[in-house]
Protein backbone atom coordinates (compact mmCIF):
# COMPACT_ATOMS: atom_id res chain seq x y z
CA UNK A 1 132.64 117.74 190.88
CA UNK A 2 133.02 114.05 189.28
CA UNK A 3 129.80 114.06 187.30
CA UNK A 4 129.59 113.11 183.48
CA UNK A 5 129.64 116.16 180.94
CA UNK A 6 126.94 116.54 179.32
CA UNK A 7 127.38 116.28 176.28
CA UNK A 8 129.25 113.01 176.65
CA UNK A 9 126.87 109.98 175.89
CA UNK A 10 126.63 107.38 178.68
CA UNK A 11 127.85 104.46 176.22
CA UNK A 12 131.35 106.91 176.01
CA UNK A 13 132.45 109.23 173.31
CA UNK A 14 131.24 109.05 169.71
CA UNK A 15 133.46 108.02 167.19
CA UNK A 16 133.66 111.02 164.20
CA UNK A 17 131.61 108.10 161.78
CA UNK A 18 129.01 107.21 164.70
CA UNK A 19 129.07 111.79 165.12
CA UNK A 20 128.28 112.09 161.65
CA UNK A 21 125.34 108.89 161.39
CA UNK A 22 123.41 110.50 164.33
CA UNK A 23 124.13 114.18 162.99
CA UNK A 24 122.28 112.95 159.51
CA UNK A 25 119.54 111.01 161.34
CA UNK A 26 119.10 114.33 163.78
CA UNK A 27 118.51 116.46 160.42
CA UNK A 28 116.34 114.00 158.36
CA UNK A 29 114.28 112.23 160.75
CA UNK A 30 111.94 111.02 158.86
CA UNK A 31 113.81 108.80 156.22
CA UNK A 32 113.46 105.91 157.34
CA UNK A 33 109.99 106.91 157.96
CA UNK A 34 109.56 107.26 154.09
CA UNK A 35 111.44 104.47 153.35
CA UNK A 36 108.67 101.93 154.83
CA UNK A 37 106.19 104.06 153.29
CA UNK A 38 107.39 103.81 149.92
CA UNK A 39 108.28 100.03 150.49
CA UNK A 40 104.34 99.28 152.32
CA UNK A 41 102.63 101.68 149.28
CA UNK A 42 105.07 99.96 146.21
CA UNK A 43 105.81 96.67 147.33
CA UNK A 44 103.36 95.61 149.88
CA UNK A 45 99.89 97.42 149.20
CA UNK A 46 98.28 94.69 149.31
CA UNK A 47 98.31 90.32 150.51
CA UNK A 48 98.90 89.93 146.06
CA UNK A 49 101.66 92.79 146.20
CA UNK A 50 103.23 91.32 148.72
CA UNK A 51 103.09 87.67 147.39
CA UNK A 52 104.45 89.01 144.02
CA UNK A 53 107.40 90.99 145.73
CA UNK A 54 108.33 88.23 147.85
CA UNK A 55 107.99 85.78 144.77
CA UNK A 56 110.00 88.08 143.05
CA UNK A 57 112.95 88.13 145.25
CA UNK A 58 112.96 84.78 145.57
CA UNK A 59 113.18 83.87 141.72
CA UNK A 60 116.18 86.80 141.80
CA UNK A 61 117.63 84.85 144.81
CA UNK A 62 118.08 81.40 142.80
CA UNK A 63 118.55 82.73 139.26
CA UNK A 64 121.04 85.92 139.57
CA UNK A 65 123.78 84.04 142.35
CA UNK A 66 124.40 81.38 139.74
CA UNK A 67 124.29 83.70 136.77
CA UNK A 68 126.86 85.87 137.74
CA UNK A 69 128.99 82.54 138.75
CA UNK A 70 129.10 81.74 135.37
CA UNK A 71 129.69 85.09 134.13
CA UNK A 72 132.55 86.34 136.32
CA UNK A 73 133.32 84.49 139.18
CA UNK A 74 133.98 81.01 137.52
CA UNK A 75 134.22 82.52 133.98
CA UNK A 76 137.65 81.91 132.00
CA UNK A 77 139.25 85.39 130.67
CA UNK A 78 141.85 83.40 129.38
CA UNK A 79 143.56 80.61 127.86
CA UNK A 80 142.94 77.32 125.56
CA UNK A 81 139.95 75.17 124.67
CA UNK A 82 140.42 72.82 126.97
CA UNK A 83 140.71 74.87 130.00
CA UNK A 84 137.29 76.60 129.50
CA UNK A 85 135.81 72.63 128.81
CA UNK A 86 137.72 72.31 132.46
CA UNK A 87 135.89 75.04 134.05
CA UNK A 88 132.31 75.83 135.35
CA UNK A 89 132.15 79.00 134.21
CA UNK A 90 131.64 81.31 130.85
CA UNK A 91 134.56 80.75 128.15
CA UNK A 92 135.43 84.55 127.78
CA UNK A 93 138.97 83.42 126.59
CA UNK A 94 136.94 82.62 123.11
CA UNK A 95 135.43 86.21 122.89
CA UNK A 96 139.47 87.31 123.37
CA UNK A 97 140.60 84.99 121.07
CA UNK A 98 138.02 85.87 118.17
CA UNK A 99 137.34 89.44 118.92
CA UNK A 100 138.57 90.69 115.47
CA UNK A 101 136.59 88.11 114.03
CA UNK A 102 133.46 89.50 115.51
CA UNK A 103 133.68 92.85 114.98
CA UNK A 104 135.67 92.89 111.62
CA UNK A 105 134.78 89.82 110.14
CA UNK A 106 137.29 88.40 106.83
CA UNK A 107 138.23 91.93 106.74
CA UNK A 108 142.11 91.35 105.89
CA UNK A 109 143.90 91.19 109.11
CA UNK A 110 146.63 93.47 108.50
CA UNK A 111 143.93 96.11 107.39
CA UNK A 112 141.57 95.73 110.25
CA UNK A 113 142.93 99.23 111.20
CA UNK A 114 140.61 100.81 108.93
CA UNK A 115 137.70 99.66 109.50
CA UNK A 116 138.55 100.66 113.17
CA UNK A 117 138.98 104.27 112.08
CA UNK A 118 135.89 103.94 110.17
CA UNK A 119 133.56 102.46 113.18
CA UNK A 120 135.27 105.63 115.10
CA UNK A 121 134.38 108.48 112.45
CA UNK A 122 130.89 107.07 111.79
CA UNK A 123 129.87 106.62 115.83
CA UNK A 124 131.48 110.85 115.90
CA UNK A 125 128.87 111.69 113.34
CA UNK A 126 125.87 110.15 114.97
CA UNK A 127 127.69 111.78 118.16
CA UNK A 128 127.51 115.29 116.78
CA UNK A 129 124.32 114.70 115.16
CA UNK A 130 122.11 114.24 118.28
CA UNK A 131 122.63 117.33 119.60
CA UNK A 132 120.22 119.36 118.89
CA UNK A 133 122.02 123.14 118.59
CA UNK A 134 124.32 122.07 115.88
CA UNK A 135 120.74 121.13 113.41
CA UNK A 136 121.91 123.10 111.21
CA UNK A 137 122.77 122.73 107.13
CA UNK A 138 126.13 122.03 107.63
CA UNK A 139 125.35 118.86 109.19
CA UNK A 140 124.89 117.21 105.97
CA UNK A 141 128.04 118.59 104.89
CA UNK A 142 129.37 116.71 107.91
CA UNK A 143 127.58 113.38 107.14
CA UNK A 144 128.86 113.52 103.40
CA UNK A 145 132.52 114.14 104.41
CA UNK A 146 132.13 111.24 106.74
CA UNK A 147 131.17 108.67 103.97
CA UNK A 148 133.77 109.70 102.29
CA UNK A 149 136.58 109.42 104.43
CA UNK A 150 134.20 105.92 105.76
CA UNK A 151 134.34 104.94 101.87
CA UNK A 152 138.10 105.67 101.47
CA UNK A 153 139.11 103.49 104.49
CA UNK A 154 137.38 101.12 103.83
CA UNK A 155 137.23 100.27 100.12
CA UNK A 156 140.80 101.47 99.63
CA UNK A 157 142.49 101.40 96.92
CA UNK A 158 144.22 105.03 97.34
CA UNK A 159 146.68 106.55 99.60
CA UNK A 160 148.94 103.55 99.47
CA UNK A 161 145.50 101.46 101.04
CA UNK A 162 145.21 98.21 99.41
CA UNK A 163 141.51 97.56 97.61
CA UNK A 164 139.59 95.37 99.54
CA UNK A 165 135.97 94.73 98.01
CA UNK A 166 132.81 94.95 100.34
CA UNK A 167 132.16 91.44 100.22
CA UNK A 168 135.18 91.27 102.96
CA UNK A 169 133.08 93.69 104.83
CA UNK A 170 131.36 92.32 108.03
CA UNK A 171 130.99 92.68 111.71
CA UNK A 172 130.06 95.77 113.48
CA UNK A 173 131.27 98.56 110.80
CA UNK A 174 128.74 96.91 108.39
CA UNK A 175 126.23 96.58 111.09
CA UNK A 176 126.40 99.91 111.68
CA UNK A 177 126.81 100.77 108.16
CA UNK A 178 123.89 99.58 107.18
CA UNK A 179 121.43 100.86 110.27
CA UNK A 180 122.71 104.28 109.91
CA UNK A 181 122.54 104.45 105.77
CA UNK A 182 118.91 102.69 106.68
CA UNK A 183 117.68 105.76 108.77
CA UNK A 184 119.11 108.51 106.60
CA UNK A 185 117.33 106.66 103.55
CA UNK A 186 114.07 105.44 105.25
CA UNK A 187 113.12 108.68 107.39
CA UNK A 188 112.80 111.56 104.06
CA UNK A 189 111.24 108.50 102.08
CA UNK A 190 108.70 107.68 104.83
CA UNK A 191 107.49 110.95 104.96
CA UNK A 192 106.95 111.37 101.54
CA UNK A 193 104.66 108.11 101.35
CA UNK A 194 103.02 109.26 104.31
CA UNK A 195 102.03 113.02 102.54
CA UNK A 196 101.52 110.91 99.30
CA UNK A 197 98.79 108.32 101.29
CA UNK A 198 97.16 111.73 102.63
CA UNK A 199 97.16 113.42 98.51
CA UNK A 200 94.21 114.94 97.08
CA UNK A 201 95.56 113.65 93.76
CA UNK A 202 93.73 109.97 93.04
CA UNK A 203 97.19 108.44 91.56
CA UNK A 204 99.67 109.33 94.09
CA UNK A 205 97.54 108.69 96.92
CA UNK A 206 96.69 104.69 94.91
CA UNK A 207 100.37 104.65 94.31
CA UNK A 208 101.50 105.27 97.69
CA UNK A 209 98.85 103.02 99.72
CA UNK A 210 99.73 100.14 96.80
CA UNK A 211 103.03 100.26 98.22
CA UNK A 212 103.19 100.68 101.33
CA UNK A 213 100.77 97.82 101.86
CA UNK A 214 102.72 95.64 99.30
CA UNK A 215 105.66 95.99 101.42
CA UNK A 216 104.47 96.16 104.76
CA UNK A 217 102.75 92.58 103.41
CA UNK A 218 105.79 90.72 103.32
CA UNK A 219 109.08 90.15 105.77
CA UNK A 220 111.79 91.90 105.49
CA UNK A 221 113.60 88.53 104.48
CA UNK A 222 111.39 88.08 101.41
CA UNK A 223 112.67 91.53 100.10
CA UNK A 224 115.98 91.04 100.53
CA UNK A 225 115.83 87.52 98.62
CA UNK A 226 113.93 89.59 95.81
CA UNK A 227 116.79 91.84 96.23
CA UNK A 228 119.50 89.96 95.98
CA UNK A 229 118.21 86.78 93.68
CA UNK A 230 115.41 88.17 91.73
CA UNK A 231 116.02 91.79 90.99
CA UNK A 232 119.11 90.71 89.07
CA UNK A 233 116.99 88.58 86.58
CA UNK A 234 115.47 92.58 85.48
CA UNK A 235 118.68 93.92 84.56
CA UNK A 236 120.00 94.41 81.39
CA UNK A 237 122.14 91.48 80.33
CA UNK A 238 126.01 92.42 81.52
CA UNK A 239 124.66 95.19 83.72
CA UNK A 240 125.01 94.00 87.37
CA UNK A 241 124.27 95.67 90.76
CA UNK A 242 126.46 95.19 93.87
CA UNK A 243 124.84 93.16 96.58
CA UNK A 244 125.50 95.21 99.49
CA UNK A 245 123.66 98.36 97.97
CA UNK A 246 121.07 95.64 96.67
CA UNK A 247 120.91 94.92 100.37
CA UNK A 248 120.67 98.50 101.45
CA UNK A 249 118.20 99.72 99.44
CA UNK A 250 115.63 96.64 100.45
CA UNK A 251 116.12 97.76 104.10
CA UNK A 252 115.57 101.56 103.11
CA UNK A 253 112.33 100.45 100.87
CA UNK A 254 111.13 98.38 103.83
CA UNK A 255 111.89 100.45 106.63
CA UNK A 256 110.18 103.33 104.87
CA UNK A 257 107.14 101.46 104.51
CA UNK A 258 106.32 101.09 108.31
CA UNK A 259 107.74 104.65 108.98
CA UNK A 260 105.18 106.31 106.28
CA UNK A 261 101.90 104.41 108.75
CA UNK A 262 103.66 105.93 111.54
CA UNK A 263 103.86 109.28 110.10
CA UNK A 264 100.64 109.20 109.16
CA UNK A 265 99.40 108.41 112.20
CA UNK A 266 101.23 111.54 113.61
CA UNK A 267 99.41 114.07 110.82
CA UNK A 268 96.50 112.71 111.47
CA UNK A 269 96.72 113.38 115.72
CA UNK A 270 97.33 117.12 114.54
CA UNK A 271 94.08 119.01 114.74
CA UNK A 272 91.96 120.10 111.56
CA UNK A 273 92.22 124.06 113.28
CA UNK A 274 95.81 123.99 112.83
CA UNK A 275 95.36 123.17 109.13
CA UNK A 276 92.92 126.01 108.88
CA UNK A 277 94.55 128.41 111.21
CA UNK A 278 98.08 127.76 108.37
CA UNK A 279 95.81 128.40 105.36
CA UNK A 280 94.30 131.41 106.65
CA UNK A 281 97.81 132.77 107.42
CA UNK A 282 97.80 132.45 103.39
CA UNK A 283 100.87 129.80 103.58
CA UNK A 284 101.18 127.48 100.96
CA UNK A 285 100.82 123.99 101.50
CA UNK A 286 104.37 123.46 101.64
CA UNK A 287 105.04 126.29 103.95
CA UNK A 288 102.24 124.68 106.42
CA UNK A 289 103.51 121.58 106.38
CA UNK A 290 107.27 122.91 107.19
CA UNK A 291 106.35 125.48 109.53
CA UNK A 292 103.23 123.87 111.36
CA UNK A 293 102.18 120.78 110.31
CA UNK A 294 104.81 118.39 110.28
CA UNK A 295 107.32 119.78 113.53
CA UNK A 296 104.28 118.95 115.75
CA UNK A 297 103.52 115.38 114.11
CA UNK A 298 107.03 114.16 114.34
CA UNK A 299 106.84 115.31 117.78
CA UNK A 300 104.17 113.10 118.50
CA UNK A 301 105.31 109.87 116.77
CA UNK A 302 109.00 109.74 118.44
CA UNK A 303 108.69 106.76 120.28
CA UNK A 304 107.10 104.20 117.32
CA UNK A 305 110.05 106.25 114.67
CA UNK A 306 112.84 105.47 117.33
CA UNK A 307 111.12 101.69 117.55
CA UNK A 308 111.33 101.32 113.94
CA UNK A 309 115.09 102.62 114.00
CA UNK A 310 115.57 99.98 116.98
CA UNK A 311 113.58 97.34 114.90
CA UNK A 312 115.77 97.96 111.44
CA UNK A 313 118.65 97.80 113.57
CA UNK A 314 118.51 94.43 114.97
CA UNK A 315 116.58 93.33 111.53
CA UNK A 316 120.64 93.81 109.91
CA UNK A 317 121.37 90.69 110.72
CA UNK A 318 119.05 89.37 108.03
CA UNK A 319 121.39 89.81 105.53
CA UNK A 320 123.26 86.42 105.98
CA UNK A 321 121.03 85.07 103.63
CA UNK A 322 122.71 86.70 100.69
CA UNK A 323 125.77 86.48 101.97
CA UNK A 324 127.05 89.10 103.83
CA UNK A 325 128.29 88.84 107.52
CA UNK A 326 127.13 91.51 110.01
CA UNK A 327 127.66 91.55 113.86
CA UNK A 328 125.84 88.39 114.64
CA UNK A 329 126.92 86.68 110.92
CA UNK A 330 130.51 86.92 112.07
CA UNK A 331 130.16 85.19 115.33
CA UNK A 332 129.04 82.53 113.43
CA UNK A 333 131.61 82.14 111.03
CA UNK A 334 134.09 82.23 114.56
CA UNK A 335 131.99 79.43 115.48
CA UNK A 336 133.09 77.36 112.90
CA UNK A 337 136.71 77.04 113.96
CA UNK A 338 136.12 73.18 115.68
CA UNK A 339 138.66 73.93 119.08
CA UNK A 340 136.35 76.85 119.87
CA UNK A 341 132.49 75.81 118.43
CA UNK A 342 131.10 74.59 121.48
CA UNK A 343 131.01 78.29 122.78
CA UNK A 344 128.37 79.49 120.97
CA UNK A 345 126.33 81.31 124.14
CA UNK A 346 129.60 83.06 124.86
CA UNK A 347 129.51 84.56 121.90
CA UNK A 348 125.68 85.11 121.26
CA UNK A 349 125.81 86.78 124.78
CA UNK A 350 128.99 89.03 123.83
CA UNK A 351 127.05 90.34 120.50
CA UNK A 352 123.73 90.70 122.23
CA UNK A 353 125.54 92.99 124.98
CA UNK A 354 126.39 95.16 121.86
CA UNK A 355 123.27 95.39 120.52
CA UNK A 356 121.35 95.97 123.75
CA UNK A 357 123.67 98.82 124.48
CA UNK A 358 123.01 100.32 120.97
CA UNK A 359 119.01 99.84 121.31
CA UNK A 360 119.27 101.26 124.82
CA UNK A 361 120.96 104.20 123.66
CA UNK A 362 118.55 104.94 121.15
CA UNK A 363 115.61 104.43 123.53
CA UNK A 364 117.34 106.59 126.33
CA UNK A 365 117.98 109.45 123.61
CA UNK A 366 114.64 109.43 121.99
CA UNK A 367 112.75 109.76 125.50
CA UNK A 368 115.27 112.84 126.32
CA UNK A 369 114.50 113.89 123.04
CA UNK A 370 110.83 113.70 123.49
CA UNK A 371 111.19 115.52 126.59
CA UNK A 372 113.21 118.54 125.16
CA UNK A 373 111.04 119.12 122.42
CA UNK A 374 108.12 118.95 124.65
CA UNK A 375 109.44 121.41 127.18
CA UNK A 376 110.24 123.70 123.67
CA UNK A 377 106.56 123.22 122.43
CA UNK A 378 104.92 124.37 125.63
CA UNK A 379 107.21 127.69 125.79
């Protein structure tokens, strides 16, 4: 009998790749199905959906093929001056050329190791401390071990380390330095202002809402000025305060400001039964507010805490003005070497990359943070 088999196809045998796309599309028929449903109920709802969509992709189709021209494809990785003014593209040879620059500012060359060691420990602390099973007291034994060993390296000045004084500090270990000194400081402080501004006692509660609204009054660049220019004039005469911890403590004293009015908002969300239902237990007001009170209001107010962490973060860069060089202050001062100044969006773009991936970080960890304690609040 010279009749086909039957289970040969009448365009000839199927390739194992062709096999395997009809063996998928025989077992989930209807994905392409809910493909055009998801694209006709998303995208194309309506005449203005579709408009916008197809706008859309058009402004992608002009902007993002020339974009990543200049960022890759005609982008120099390498070489002098002149051959990125010869090219098209994005000068990456200047990020290469004044990396250490940027991320360790006029930290002495020959040192820059430690400040490298430093960036390392401190990023292994925050590591450790956002996971949530090791909350536990010897976490701040942790965190004070690793501003020592942070201080040692890079102050110096022991262990056969020369001394080099924090005015040499710059780039991203004081960037970081001073974000996550800022949080540790700002968050305990906030809290107290915001219990203070909700006090039964007349003076603490005029004391607290005198400051917060003092400082929440002004920018963050007028209290750093007053900081680093005025506060001195208070001092005794000879007595003299280092400008870096002048620094820190104005971003601590304003951060905590706009973190006590978003605590408060979060006490005030709780409900007035879970105030009575903690006295009646015959807990203290203390207790309540350990136990009850104040796990389920900073539950609530993660998102606008982690936005003021985000905001302080970025706000670090502020302290050029009294002369200190963080991430962004030291690709300036790169900047200023004439062969290579003409590559200043090269360089904004590299330091902006760094802080977007720090910002998105934070945002992607407080929504999964958010979401555990959530799922632990419902159980």
């Amino acid at each position: 009998m010279t009749g086909r088999p039957e289970h040969v196809p009448a365009d000839g045998p199927l390739t194992s790749d062709a096999a395997a796309s009809r063996l998928a599309m025989k077992a989930d028929p209807g994905t392409a199905r809910r493909a055009t449903k998801w694209l006709r109920d998303n995208l194309f709802s309506s005449w203005l959906n579709a408009a916008l969509t197809l706008a859309a992709l058009a402004f992608l189709a002009w902007t993002v093929p020339p974009l990543l021209n200049w960022l890759f494809f005609e982008a120099v990785w390498a070489g002098t001056p002149e051959d990125c003014q010869a090219g098209d593209g994005a000068c990456w040879a200047f990020i290469g050329e004044k990396m250490r620059q940027i991320l360790f500012g006029q930290y002495p060359p020959d040192e820059q190791w430690r400040p490298q060691i430093a960036v390392v420990v401190l990023l292994a602390a925050i590591a450790v401390s956002l996971i949530r099973r090791f909350w536990r007291a010897w976490l701040a034994l942790l965190w004070i071990l690793a501003f020592v060993i942070l201080g040692c390296l890079m102050w110096g000045g022991i262990l056969g380390m020369s001394y080099v004084p924090n005015h040499l500090w710059g780039g991203l270990p004081l960037t970081l330095l001073l974000a996550t000194v800022g949080v540790i400081g700002a968050f305990p402080l906030g809290l107290a202002l915001a219990l203070g501004r909700q006090s039964n006692l007349p003076f603490i509660r005029t004391l607290c809402v005198t400051y917060i609204e003092l400082i929440r009054g002004v920018p963050l660049i007028t209290v750093l000025f007053m900081a680093s220019v005025m506060f001195p004039l208070f001092l005794p005469e000879g007595m003299t305060i280092d400008k870096l911890l002048r620094a820190q403590i104005g971003i601590i004293l304003f951060t905590a400001a706009y973190l006590a009015e978003v605590f408060r908002g979060g006490l005030q969300a709780i409900p007035k039964g879970q105030y009575e239902a903690a006295a009646d237990l015959g807990l203290s007001y203390w207790q309540s507010m350990g136990l009850i009170i104040l796990p389920q209001a900073l539950r609530l107010v993660i998102p606008p805490t982690v936005n003021s962490f985000i905001s302080m973060f970025k706000d670090t860069s502020l302290v050029i003005i009294i002369g200190l060089f963080d991430l962004l202050g030291t690709v300036r001062l790169a900047l200023t070497d004439p062969p290579w100044s003409r590559f200043h969006t090269e360089g904004y773009v590299f330091v902006g990359a760094i802080f977007f991936l720090f910002c998105f970080a934070m945002a992607r960890y407080a929504s999964y943070l958010e979401t555990e304690m959530g799922k632990a609040h419902a159980r």
